[in-house]
N, C-alpha and C. Protein backbone atom coordinates (compact mmCIF):
# COMPACT_ATOMS: atom_id res chain seq x y z
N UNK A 1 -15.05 27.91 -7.64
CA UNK A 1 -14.67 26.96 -8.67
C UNK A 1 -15.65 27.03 -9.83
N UNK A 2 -15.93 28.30 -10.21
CA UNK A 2 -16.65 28.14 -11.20
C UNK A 2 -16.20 27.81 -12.85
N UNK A 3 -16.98 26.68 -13.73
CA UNK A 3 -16.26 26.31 -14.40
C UNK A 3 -15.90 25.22 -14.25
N UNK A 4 -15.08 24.63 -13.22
CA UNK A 4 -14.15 23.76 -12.89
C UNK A 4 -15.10 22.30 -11.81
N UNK A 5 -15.24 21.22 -12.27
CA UNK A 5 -15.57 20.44 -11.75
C UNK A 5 -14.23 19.47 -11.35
N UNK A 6 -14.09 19.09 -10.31
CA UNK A 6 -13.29 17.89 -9.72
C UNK A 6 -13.39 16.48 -10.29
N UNK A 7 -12.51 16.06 -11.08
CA UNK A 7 -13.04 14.87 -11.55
C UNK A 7 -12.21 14.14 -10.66
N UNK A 8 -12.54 12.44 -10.56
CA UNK A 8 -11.74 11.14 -9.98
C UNK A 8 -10.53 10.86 -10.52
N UNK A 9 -9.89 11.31 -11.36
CA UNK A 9 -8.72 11.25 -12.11
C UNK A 9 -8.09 11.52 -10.99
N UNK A 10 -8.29 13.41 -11.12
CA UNK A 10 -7.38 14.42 -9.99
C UNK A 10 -7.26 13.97 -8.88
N UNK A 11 -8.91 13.62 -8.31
CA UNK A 11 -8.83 13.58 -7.10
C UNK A 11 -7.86 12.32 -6.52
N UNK A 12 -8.00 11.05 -7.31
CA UNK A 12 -7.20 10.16 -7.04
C UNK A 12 -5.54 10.52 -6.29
N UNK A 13 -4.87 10.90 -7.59
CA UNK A 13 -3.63 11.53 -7.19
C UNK A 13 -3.33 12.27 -5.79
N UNK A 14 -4.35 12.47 -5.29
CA UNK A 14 -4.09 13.10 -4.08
C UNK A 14 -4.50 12.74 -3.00
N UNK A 15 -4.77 11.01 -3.53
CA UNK A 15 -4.76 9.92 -2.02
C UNK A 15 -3.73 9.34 -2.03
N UNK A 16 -3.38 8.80 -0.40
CA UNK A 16 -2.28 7.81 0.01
C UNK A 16 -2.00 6.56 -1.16
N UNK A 17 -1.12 6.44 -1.43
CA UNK A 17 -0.78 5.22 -2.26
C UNK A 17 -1.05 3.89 -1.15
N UNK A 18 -1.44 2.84 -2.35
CA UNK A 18 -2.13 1.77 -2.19
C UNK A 18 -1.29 0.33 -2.27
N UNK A 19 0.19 0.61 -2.69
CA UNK A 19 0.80 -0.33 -2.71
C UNK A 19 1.14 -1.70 -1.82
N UNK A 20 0.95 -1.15 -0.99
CA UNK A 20 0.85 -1.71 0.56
C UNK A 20 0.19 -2.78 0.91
N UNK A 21 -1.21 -2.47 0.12
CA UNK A 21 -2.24 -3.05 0.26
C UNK A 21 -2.41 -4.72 -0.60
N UNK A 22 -3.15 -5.19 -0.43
CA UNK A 22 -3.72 -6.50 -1.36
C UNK A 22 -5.14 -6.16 -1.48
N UNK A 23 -5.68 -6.19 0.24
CA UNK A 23 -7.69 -5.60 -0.20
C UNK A 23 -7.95 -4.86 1.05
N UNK A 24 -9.38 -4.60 0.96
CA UNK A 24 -9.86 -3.60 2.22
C UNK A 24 -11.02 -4.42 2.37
N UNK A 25 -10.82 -5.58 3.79
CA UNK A 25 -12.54 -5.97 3.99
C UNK A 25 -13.54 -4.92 4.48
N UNK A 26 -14.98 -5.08 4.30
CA UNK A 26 -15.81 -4.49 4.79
C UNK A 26 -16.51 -4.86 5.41
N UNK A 27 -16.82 -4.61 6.75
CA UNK A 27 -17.55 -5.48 7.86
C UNK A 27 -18.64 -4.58 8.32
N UNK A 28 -19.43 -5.24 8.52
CA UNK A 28 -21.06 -5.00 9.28
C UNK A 28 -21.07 -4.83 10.31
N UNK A 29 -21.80 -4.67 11.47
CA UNK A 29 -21.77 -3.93 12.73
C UNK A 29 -21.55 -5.49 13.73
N UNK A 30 -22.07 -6.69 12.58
CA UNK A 30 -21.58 -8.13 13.70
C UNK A 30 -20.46 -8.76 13.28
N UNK A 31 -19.90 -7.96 12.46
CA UNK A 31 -18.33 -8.09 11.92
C UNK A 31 -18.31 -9.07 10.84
N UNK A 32 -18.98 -9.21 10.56
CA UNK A 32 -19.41 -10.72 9.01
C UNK A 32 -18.39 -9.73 7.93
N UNK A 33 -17.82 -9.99 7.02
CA UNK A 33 -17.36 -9.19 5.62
C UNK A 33 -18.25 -9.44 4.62
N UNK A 34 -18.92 -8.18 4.52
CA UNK A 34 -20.04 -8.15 3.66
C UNK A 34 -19.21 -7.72 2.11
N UNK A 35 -18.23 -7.48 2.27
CA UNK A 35 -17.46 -7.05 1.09
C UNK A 35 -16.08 -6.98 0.82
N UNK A 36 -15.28 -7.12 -0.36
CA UNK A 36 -14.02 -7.05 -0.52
C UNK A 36 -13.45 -5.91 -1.24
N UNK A 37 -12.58 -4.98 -1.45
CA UNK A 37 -11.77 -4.57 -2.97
C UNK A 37 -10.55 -4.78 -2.93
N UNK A 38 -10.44 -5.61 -3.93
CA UNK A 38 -9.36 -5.93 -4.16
C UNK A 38 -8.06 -5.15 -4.92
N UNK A 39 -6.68 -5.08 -4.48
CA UNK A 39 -5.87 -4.22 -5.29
C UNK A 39 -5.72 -4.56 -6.67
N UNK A 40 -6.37 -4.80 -8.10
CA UNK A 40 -6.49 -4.82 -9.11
C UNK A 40 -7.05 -4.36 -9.83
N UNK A 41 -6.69 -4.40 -11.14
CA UNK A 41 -6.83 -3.21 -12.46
C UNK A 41 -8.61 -3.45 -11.88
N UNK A 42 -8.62 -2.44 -12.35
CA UNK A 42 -10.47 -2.23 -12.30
C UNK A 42 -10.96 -1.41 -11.01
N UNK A 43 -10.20 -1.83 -10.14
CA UNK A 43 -10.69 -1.46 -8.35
C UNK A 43 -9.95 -1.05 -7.61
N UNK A 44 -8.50 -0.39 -8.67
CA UNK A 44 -7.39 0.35 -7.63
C UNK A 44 -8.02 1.49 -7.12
N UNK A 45 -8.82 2.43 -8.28
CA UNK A 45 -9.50 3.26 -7.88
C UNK A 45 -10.40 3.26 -6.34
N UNK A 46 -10.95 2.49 -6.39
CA UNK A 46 -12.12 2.15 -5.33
C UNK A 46 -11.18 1.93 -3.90
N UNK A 47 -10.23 1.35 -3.94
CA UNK A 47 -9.44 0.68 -3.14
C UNK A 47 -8.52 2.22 -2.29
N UNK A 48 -8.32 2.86 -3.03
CA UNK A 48 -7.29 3.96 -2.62
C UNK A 48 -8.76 4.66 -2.17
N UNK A 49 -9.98 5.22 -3.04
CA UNK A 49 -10.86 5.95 -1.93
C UNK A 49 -11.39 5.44 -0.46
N UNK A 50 -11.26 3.94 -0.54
CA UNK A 50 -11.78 3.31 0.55
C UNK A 50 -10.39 3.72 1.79
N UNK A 51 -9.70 3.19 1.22
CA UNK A 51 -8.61 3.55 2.37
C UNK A 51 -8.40 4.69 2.76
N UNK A 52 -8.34 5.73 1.97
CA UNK A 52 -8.63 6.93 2.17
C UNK A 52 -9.27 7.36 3.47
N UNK A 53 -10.77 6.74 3.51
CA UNK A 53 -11.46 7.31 4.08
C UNK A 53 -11.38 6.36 5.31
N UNK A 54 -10.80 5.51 5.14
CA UNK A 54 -10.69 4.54 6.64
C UNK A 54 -9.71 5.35 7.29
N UNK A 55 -8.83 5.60 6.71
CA UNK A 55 -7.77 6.36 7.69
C UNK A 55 -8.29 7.54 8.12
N UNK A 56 -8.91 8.50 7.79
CA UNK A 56 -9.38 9.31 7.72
C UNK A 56 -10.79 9.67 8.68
N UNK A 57 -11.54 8.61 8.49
CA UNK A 57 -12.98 9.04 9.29
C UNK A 57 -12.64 7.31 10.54
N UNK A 58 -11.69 6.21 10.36
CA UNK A 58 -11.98 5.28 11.39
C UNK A 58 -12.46 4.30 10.75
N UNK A 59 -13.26 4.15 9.93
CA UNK A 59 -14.70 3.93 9.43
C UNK A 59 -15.41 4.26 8.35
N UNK A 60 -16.34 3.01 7.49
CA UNK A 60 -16.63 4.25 6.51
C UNK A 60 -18.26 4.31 6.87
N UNK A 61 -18.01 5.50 7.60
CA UNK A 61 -19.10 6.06 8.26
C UNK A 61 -20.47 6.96 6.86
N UNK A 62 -21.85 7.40 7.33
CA UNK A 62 -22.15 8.37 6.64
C UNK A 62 -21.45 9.08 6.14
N UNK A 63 -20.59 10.01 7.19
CA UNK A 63 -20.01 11.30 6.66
C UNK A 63 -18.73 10.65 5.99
N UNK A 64 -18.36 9.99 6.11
CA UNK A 64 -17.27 9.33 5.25
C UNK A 64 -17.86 8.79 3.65
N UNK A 65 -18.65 8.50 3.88
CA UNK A 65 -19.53 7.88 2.53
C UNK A 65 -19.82 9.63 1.58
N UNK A 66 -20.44 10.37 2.52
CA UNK A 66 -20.72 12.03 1.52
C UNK A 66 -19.20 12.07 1.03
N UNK A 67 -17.97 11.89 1.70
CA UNK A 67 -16.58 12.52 1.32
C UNK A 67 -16.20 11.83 0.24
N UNK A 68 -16.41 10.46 -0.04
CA UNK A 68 -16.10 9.26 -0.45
C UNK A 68 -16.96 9.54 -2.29
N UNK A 69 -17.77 9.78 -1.79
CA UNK A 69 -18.73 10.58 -2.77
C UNK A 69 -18.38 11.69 -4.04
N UNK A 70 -17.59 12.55 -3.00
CA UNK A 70 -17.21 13.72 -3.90
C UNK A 70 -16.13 13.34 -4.28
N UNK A 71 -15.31 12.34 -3.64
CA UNK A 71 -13.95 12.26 -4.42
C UNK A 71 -14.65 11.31 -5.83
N UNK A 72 -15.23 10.49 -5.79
CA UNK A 72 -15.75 9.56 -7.20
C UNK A 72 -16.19 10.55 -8.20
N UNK A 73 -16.64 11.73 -7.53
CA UNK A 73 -17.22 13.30 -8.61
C UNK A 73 -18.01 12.58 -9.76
N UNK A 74 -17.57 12.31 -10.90
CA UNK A 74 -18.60 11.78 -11.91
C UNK A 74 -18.81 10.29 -12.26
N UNK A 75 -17.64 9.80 -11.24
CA UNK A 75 -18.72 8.64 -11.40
C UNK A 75 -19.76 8.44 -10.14
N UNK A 76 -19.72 8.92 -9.49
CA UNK A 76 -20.91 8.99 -8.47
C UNK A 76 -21.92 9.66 -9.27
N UNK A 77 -22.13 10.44 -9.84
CA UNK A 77 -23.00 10.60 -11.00
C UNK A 77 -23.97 9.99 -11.45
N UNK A 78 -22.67 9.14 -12.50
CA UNK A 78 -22.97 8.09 -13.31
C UNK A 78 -23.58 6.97 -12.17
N UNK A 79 -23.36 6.92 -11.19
CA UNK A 79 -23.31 5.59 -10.49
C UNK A 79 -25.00 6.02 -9.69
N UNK A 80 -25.44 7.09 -9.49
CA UNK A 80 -26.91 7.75 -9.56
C UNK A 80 -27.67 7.19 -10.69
N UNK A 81 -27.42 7.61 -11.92
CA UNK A 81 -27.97 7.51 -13.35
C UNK A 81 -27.96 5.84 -13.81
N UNK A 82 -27.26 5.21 -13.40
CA UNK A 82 -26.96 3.84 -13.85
C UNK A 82 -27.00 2.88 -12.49
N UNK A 83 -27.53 2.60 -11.73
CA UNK A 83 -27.62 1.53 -10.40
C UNK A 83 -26.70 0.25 -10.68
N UNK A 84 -25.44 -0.19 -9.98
CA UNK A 84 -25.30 -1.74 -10.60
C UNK A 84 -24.17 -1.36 -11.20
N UNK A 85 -23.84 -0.22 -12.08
CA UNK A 85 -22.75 -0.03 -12.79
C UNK A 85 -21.42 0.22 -12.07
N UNK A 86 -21.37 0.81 -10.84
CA UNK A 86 -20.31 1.17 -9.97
C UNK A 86 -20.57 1.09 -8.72
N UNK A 87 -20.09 -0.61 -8.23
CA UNK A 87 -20.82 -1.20 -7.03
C UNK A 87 -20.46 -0.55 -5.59
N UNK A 88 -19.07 -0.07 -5.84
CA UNK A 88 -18.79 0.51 -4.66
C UNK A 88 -18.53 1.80 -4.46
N UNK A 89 -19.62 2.69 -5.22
CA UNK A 89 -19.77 4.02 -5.38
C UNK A 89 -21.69 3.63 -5.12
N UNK A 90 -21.98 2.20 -5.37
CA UNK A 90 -23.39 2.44 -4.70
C UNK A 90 -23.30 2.35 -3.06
N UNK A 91 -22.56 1.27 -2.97
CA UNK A 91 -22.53 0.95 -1.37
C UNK A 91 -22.12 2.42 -0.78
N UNK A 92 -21.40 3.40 -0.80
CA UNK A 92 -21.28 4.80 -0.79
C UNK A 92 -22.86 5.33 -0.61
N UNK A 93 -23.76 5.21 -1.83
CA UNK A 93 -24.83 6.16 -1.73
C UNK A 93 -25.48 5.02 -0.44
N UNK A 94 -25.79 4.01 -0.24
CA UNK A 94 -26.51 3.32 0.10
C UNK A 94 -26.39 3.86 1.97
N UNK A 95 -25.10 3.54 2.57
CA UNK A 95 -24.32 3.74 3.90
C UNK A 95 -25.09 5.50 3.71
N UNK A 96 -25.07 6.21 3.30
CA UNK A 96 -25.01 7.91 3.17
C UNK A 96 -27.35 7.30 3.18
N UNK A 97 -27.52 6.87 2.90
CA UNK A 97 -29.13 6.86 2.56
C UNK A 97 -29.51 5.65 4.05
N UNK A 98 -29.14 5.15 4.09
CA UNK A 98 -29.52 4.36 5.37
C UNK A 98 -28.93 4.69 6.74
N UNK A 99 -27.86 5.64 6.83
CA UNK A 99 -27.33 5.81 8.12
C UNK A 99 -26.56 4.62 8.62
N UNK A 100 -25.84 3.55 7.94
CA UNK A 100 -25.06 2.87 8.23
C UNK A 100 -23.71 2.86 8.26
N UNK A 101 -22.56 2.11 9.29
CA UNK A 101 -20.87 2.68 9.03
C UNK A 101 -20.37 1.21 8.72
N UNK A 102 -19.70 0.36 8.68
CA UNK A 102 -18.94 -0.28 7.69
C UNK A 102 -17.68 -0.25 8.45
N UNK A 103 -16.83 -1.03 9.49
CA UNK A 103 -15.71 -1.24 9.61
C UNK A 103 -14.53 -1.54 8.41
N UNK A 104 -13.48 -1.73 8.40
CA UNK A 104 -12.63 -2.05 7.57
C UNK A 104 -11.33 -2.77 8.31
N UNK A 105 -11.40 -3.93 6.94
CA UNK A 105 -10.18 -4.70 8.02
C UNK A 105 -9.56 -4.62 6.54
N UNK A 106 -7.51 -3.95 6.89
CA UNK A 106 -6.77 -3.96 5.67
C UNK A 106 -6.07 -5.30 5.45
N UNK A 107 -5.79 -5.77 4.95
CA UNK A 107 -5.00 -6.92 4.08
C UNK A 107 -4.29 -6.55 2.94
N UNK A 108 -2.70 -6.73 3.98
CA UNK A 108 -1.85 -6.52 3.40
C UNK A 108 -1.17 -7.45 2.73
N UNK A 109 -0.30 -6.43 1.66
CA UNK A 109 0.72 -7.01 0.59
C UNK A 109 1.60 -7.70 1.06
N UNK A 110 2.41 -9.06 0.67
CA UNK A 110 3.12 -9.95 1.42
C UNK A 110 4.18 -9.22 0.57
């Protein structure tokens, strides 16, 4: 792929649709929800990689967090370069830097 970087645009398009959905909780290892994304403008993005990778790894495990990673491509980047700016592209680096996994409970669309 030389030349050619993967951006989050592309990669998007080539996750499961999200319609389904309303949010994706995120739970801690004593099951508390340490987090939400919700299906709305701003966080559809986030919402379709998260699910993504729940279906996919169980969990959003380390190695789910590196995958989770490359699909964000530049804004994981940006989200390196800027801390705070792209919260759930940090929680990504954070799970991948601490060795932590993150259950997911879906909540669905009525």
């Amino acid at each position: 792929m030389v030349g050619e970087m993967n951006r989050f645009s592309d990669n998007l398009k080539k996750l499961p649709g999200i319609s389904h959905l309303a949010a994706i909780g995120l739970l801690d290892a004593g099951g508390e929800v340490v987090a939400s994304i919700e299906n709305k403008s701003g966080s559809q993005g986030s919402l379709a990689v998260y699910n993504h990778l729940a279906q996919t790894y169980g969990a959003i495990t380390p190695e789910a967090a590196k995958k989770g990673l490359e699909i964000f491509a530049e804004h994981a980047e940006d989200a390196r370069a800027n801390p705070g700016k792209h919260p759930n592209v940090d929680r990504l680096l954070a799970l991948l830097d601490e060795g932590k996994t993150l259950r997911t409970k879906h909540v669905f669309a009525v």
